[in-house]
C-alpha atoms as a PDB file:
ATOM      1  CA  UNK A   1       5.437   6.430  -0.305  1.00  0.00           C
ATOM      2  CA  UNK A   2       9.152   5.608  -0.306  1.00  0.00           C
ATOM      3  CA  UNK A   3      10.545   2.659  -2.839  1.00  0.00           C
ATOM      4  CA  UNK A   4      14.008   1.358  -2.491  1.00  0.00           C
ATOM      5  CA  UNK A   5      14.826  -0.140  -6.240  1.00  0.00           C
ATOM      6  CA  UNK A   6      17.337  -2.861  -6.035  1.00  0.00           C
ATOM      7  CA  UNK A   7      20.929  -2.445  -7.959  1.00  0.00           C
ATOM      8  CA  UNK A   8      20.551  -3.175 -12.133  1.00  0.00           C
ATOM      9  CA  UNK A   9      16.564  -2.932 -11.723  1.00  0.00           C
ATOM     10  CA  UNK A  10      14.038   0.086 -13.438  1.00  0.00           C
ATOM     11  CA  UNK A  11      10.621   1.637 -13.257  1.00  0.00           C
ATOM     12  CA  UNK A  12       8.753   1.920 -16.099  1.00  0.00           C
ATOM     13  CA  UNK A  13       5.236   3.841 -16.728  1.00  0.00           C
ATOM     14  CA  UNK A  14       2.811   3.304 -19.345  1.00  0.00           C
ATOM     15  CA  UNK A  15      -0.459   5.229 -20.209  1.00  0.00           C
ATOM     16  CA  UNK A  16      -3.325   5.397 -22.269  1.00  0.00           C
ATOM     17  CA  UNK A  17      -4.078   2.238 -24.098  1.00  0.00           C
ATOM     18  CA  UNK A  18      -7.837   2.185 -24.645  1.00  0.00           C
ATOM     19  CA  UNK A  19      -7.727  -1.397 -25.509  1.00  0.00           C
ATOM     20  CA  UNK A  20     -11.295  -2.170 -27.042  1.00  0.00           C
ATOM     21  CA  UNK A  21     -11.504   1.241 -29.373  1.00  0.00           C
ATOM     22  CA  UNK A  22     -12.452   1.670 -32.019  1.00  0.00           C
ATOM     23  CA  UNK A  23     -13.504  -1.793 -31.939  1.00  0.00           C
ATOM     24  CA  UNK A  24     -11.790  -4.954 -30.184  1.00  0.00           C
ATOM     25  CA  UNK A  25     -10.645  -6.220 -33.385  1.00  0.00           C
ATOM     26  CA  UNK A  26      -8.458  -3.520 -33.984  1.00  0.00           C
ATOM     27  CA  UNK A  27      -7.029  -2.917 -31.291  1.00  0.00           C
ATOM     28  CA  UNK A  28      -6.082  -6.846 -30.916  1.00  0.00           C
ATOM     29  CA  UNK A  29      -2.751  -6.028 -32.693  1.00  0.00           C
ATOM     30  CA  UNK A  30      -2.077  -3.472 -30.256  1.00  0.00           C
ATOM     31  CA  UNK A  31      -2.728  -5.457 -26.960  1.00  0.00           C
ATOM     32  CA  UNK A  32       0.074  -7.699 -28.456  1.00  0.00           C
ATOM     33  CA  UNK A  33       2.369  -4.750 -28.848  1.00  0.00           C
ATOM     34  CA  UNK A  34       1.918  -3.517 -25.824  1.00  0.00           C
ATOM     35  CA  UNK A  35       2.026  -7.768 -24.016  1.00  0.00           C
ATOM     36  CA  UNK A  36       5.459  -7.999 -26.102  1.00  0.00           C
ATOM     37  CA  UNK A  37       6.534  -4.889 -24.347  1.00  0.00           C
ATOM     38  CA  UNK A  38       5.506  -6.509 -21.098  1.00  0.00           C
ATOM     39  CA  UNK A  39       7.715  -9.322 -21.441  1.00  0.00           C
ATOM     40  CA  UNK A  40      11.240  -7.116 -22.299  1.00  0.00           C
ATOM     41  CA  UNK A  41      10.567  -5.196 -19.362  1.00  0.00           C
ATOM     42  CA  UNK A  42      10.451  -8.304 -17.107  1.00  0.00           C
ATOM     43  CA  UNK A  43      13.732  -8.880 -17.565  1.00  0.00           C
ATOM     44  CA  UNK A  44      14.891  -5.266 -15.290  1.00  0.00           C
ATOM     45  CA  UNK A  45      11.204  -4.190 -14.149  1.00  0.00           C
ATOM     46  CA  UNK A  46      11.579  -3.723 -10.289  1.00  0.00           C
ATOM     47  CA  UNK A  47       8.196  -1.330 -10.319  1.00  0.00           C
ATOM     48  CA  UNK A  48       5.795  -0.884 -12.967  1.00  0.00           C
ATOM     49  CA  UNK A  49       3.203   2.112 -12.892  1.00  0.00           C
ATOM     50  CA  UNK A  50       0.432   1.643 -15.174  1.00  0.00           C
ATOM     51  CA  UNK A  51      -0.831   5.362 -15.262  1.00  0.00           C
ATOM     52  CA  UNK A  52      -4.717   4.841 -16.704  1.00  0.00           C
ATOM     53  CA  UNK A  53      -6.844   4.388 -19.769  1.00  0.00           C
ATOM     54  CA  UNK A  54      -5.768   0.675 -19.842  1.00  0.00           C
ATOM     55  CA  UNK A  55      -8.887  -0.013 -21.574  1.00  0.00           C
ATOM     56  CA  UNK A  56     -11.526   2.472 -23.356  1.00  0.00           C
ATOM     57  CA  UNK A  57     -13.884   1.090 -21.033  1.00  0.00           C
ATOM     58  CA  UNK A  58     -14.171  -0.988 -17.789  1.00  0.00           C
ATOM     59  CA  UNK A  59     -16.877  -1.700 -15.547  1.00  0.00           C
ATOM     60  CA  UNK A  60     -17.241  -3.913 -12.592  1.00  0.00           C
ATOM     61  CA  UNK A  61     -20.248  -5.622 -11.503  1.00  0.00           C
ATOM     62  CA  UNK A  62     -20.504  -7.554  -8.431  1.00  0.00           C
ATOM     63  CA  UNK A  63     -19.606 -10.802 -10.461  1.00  0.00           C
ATOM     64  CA  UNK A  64     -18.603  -9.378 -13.847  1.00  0.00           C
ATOM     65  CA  UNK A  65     -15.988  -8.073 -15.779  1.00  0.00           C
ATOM     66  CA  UNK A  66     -15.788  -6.652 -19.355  1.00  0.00           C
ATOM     67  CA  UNK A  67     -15.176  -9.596 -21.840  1.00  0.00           C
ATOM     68  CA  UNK A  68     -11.524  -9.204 -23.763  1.00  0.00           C
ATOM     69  CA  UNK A  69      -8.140  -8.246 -22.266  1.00  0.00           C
ATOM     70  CA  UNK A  70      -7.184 -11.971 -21.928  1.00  0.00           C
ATOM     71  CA  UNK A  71      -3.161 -11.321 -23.026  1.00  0.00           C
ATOM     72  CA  UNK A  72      -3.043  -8.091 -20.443  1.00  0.00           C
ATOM     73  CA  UNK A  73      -4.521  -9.385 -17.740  1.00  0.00           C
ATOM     74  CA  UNK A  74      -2.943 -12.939 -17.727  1.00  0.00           C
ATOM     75  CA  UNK A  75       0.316 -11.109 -18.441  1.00  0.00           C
ATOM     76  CA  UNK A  76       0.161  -8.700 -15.823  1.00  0.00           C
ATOM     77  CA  UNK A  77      -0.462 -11.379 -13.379  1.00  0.00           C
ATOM     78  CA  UNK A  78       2.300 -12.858 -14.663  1.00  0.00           C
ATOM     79  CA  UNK A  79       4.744 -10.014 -14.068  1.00  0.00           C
ATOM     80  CA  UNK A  80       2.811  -9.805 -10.309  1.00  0.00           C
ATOM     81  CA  UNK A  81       3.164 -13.116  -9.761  1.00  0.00           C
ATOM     82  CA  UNK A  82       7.479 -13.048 -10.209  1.00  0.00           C
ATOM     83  CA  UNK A  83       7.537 -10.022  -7.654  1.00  0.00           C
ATOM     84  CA  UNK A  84       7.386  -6.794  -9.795  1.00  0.00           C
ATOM     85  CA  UNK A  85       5.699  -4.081  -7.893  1.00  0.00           C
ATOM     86  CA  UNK A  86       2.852  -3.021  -9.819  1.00  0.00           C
ATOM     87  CA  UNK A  87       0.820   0.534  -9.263  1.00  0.00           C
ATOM     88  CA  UNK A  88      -2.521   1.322 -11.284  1.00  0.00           C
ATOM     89  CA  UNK A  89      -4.120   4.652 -11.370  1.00  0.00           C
ATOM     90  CA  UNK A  90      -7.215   5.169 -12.942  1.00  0.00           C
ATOM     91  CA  UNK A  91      -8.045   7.690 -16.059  1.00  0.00           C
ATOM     92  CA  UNK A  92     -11.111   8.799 -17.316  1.00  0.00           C
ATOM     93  CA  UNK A  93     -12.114   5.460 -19.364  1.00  0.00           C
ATOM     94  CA  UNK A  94     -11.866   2.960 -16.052  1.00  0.00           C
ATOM     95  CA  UNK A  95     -13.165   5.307 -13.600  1.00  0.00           C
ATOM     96  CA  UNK A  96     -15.191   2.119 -12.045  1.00  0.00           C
ATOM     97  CA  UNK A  97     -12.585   0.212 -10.972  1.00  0.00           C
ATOM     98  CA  UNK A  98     -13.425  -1.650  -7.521  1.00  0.00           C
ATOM     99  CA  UNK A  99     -11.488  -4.784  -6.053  1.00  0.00           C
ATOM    100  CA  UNK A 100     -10.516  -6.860  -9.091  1.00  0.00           C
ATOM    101  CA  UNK A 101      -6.930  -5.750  -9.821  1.00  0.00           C
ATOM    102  CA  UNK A 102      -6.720  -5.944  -5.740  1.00  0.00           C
ATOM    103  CA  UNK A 103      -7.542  -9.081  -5.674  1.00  0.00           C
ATOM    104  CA  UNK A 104      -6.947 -10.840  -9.070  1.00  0.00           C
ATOM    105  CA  UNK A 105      -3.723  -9.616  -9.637  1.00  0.00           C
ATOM    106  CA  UNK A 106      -2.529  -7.337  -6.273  1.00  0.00           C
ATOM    107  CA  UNK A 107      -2.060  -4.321  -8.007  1.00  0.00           C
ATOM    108  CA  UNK A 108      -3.060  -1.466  -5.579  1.00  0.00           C
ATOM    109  CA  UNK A 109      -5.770   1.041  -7.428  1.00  0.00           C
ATOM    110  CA  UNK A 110      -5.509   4.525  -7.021  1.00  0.00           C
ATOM    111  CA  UNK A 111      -8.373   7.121  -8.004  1.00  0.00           C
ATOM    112  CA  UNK A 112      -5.818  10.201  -7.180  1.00  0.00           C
ATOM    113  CA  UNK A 113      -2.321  11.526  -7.495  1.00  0.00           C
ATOM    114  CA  UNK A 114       0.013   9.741  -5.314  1.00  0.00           C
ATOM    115  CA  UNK A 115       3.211  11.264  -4.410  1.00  0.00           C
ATOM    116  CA  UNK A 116       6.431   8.584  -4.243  1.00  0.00           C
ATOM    117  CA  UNK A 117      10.237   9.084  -3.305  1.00  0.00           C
ATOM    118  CA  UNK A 118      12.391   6.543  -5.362  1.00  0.00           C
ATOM    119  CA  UNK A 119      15.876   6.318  -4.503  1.00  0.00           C
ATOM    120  CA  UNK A 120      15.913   9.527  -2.703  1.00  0.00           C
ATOM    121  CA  UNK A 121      14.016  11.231  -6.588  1.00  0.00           C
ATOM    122  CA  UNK A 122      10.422  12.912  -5.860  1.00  0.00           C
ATOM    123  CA  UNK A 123       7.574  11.569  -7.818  1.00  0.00           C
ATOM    124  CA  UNK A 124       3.705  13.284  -8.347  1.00  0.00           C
ATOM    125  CA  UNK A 125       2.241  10.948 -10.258  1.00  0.00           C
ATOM    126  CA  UNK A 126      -1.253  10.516 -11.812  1.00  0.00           C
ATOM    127  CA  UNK A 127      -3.291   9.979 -14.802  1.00  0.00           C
ATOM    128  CA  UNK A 128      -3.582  13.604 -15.250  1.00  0.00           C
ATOM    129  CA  UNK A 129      -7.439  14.052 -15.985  1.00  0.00           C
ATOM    130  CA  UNK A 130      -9.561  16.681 -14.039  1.00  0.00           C
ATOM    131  CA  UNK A 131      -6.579  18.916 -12.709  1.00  0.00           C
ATOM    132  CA  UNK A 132      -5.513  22.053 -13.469  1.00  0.00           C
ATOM    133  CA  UNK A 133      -7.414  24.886 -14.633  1.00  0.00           C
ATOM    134  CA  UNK A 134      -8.591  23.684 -17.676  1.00  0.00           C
ATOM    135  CA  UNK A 135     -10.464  20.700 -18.799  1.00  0.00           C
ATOM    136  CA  UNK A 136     -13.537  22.019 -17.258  1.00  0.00           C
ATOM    137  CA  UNK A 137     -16.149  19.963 -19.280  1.00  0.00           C
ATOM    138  CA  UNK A 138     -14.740  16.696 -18.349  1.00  0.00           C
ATOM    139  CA  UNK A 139     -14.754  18.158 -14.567  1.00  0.00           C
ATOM    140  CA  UNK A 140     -18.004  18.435 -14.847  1.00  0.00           C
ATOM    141  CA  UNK A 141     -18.973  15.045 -16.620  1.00  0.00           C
ATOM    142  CA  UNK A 142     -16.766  13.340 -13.838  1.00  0.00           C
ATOM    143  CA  UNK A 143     -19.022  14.175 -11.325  1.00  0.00           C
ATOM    144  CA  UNK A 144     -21.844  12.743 -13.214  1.00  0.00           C
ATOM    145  CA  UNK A 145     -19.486   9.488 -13.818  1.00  0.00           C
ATOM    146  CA  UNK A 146     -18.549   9.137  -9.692  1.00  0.00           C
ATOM    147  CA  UNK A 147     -21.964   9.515  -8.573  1.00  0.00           C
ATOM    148  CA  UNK A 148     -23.344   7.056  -6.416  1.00  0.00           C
ATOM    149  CA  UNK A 149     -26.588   7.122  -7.677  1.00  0.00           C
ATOM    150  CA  UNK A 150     -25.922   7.279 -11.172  1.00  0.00           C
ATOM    151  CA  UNK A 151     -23.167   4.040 -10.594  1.00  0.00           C
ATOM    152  CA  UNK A 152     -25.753   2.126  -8.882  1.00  0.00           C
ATOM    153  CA  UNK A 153     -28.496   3.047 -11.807  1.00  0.00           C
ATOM    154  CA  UNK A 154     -26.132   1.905 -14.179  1.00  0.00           C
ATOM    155  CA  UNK A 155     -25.099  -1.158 -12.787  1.00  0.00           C
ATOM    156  CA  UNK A 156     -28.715  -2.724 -12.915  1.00  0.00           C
ATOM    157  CA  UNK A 157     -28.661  -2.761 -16.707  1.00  0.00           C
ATOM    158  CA  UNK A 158     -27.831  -6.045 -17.906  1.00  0.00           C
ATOM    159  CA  UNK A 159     -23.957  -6.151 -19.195  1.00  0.00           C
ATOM    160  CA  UNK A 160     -24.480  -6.370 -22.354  1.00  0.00           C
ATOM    161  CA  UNK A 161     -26.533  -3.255 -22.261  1.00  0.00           C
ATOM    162  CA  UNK A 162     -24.572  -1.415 -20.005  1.00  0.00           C
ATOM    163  CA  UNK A 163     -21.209  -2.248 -21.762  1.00  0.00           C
ATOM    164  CA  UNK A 164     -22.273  -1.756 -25.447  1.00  0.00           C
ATOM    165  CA  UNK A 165     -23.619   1.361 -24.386  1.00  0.00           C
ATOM    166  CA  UNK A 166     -20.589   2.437 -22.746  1.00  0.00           C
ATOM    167  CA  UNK A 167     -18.540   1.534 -25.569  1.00  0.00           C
ATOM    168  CA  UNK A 168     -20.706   3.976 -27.964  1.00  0.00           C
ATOM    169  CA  UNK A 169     -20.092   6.753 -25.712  1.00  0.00           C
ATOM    170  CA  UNK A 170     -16.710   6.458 -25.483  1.00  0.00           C
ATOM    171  CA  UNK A 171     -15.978   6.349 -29.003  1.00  0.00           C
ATOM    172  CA  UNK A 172     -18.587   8.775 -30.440  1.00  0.00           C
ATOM    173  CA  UNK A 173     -18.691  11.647 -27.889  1.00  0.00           C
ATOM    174  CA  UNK A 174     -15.154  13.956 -27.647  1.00  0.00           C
ATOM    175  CA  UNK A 175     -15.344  14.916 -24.518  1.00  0.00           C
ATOM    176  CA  UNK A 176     -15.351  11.479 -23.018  1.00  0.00           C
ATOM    177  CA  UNK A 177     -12.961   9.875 -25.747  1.00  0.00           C
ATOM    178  CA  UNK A 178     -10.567  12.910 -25.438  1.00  0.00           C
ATOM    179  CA  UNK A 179      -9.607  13.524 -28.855  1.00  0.00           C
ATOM    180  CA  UNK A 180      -9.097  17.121 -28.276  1.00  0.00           C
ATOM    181  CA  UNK A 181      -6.333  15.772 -25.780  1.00  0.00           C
ATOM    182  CA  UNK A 182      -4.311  14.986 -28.676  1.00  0.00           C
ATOM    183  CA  UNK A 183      -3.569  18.236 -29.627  1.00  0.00           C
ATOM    184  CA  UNK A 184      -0.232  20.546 -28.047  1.00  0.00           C
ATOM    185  CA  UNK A 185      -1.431  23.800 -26.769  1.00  0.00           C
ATOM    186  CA  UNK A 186       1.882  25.440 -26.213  1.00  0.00           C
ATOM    187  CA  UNK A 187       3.757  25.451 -22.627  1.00  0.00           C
ATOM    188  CA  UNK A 188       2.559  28.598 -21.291  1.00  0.00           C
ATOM    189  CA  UNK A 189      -1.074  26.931 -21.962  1.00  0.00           C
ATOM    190  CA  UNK A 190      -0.457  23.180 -21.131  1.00  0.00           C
ATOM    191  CA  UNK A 191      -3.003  22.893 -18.275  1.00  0.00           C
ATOM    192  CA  UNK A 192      -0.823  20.314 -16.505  1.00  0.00           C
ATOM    193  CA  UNK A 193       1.743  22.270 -17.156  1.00  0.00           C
ATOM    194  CA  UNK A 194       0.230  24.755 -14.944  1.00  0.00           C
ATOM    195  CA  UNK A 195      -0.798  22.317 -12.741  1.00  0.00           C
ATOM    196  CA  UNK A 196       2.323  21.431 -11.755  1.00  0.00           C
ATOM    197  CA  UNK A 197       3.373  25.068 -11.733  1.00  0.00           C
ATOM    198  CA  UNK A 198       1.358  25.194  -8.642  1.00  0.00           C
ATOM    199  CA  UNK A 199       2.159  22.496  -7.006  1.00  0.00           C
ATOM    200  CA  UNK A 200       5.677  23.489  -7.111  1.00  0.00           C
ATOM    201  CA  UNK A 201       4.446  26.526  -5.241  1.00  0.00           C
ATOM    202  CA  UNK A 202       4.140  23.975  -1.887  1.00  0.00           C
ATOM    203  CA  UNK A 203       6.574  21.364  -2.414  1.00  0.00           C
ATOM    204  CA  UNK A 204       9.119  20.684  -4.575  1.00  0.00           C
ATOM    205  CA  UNK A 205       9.212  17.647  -6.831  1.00  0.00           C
ATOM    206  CA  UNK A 206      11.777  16.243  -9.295  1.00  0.00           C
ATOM    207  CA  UNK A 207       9.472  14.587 -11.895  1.00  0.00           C
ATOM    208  CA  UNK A 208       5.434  14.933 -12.490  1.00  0.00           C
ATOM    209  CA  UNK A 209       4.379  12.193 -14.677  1.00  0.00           C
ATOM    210  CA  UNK A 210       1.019  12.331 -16.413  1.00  0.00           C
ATOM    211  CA  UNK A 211      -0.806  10.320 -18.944  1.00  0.00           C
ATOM    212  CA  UNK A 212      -4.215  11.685 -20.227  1.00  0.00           C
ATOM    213  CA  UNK A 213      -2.894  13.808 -22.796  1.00  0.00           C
ATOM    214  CA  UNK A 214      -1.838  11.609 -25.224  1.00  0.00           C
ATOM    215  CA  UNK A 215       1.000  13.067 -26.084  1.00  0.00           C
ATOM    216  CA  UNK A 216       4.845  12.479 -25.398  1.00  0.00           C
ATOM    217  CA  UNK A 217       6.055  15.511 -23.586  1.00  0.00           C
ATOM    218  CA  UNK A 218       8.849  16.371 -21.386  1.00  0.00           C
ATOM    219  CA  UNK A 219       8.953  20.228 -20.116  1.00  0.00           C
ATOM    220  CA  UNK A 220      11.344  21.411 -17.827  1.00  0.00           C
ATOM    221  CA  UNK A 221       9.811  23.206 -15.043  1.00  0.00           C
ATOM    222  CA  UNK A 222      11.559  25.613 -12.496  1.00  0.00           C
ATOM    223  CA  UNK A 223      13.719  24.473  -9.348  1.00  0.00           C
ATOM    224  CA  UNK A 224      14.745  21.469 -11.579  1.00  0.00           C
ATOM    225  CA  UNK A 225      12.031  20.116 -11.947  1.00  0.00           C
ATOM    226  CA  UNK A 226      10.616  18.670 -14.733  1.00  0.00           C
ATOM    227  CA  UNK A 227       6.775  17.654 -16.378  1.00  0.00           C
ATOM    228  CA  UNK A 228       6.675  14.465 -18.601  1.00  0.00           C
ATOM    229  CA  UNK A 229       3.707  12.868 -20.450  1.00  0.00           C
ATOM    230  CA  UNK A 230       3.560   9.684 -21.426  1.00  0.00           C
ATOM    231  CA  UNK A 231       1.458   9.232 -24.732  1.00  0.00           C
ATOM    232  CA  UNK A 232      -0.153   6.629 -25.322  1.00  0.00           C
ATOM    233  CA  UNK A 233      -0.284   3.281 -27.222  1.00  0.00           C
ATOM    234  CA  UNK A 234      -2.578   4.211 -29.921  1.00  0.00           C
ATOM    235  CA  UNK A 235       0.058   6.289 -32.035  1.00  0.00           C
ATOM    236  CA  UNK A 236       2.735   6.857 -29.827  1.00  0.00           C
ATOM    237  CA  UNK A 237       3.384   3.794 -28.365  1.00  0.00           C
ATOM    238  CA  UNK A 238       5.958   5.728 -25.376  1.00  0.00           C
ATOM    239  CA  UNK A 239       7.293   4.750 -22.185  1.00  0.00           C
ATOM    240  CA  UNK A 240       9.098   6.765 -19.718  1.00  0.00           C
ATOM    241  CA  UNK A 241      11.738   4.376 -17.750  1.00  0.00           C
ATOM    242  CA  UNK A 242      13.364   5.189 -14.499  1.00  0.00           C
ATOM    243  CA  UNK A 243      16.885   3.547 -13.803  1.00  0.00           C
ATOM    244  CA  UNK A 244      17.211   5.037 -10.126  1.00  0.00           C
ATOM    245  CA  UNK A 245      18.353   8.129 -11.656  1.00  0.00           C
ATOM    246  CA  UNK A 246      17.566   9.723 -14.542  1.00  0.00           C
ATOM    247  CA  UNK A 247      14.048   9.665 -15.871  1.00  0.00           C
ATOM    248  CA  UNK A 248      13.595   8.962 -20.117  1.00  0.00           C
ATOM    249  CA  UNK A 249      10.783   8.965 -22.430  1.00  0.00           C
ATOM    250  CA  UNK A 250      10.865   5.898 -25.139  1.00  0.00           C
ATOM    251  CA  UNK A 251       9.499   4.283 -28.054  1.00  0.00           C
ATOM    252  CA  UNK A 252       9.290   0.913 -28.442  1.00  0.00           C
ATOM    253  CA  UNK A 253       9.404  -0.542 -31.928  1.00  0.00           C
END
């Protein structure tokens, strides 16, 4: 996919907010960090990719959504509405995603890595979860997750079953809350790392950007290329912001 960014305007990707965990009370304080950040980067945003993990869990039923996210959601279709080019891939936490950011807010949904040239740069971007040669469990609890049979099971409880259950899981089991994806392994071991390693193999590409792991990261790769995670909102609070030619990894405070 090619994007032409106008003159004096950036793109900006965000990751891993799990807005709702531990509980929705606390993480009220940082859905307001993260809608403040919304509205500074209106002001240059041309494209905005929103890289998955928006919310520790999200469901959708035919006529149902999970209750909360009031400030996001009415700020992203906000930002929508004045022309910024939103993108939303899905991580590991909103797996289910299917129609409402189409057609509440017309941000395009993507359930794999998308490749992108912006102003003549190469882009591989995605949240980062199953790929590589690691990560194995959550490979295997994915298919579980994307099953048709177990989706349509699930969506038959009543929401606030299916939901408060949901929300347990996520918090209380590791492999779906990713904890362990907190934690550096070194470069040589960085499964995304390695990932990209291969990749590079078939086609070259200037930047892969990857949420997931929760932590900020920028590696250089080979062929000058280079690997960047984005953190997350929980302790980080990173960006990475593209201004049509170099690509930087930030903090907002």
């Amino acid at each position: 996919m090619n994007i032409e960014l106008p003159k004096r305007k950036k793109v900006y990707f965000a990751s891993d907010n799990h807005l709702g965990a531990p509980t929705m009370k606390e993480s009220k304080q940082r859905e307001l960090k993260f809608v403040r950040w919304l509205d500074t980067i209106k002001l240059d945003a041309g494209v905005l990719f929103l890289m998955g993990d928006l919310f520790d869990f999200w469901f959708e039923y035919k006529t149902v959504i999970p209750k909360g996210f009031t400030r996001t959601l009415g700020k992203l279709a906000e930002l929508s509405d004045a022309g910024i080019e939103i993108h939303y891939f899905v991580g590991n936490h909103d797996l289910w995603m299917n129609g409402y950011f189409e057609e509440e807010l017309n941000i395009p949904v993507y359930h794999k890595p998308q490749q992108y040239n912006i102003n003549g740069t190469s882009f591989f971007i995605g949240h980062g979860d199953g790929l590589g040669p690691d990560d194995k469990g959550y490979k295997r609890m994915k298919k579980v997750f994307t099953n048709p049979v177990a989706k349509w099971f699930f969506k038959w409880l009543h929401p606030d079953i299916g939901v408060r259950l949901a929300k347990y899981l996520s918090v209380s089991n590791k492999l779906i809350s990713g904890d362990d994806d907190a934690k550096f392994l070194g470069n040589d071991k960085e499964w995304l790392v390695q990932y990209a390693h291969r990749k590079l193999e078939q086609q070259h590409y200037d930047h892969f950007i990857f949420g997931h792991r929760h932590l900020p990261l920028e590696i250089p790769l080979k062929e000058n290329s280079k690997y960047t995670n984005l953190g997350d909102w929980i302790n980080y609070y990173t960006y990475a912001e593209f201004d049509g030619e170099y690509l930087s990894l930030k903090e907002f405070k």
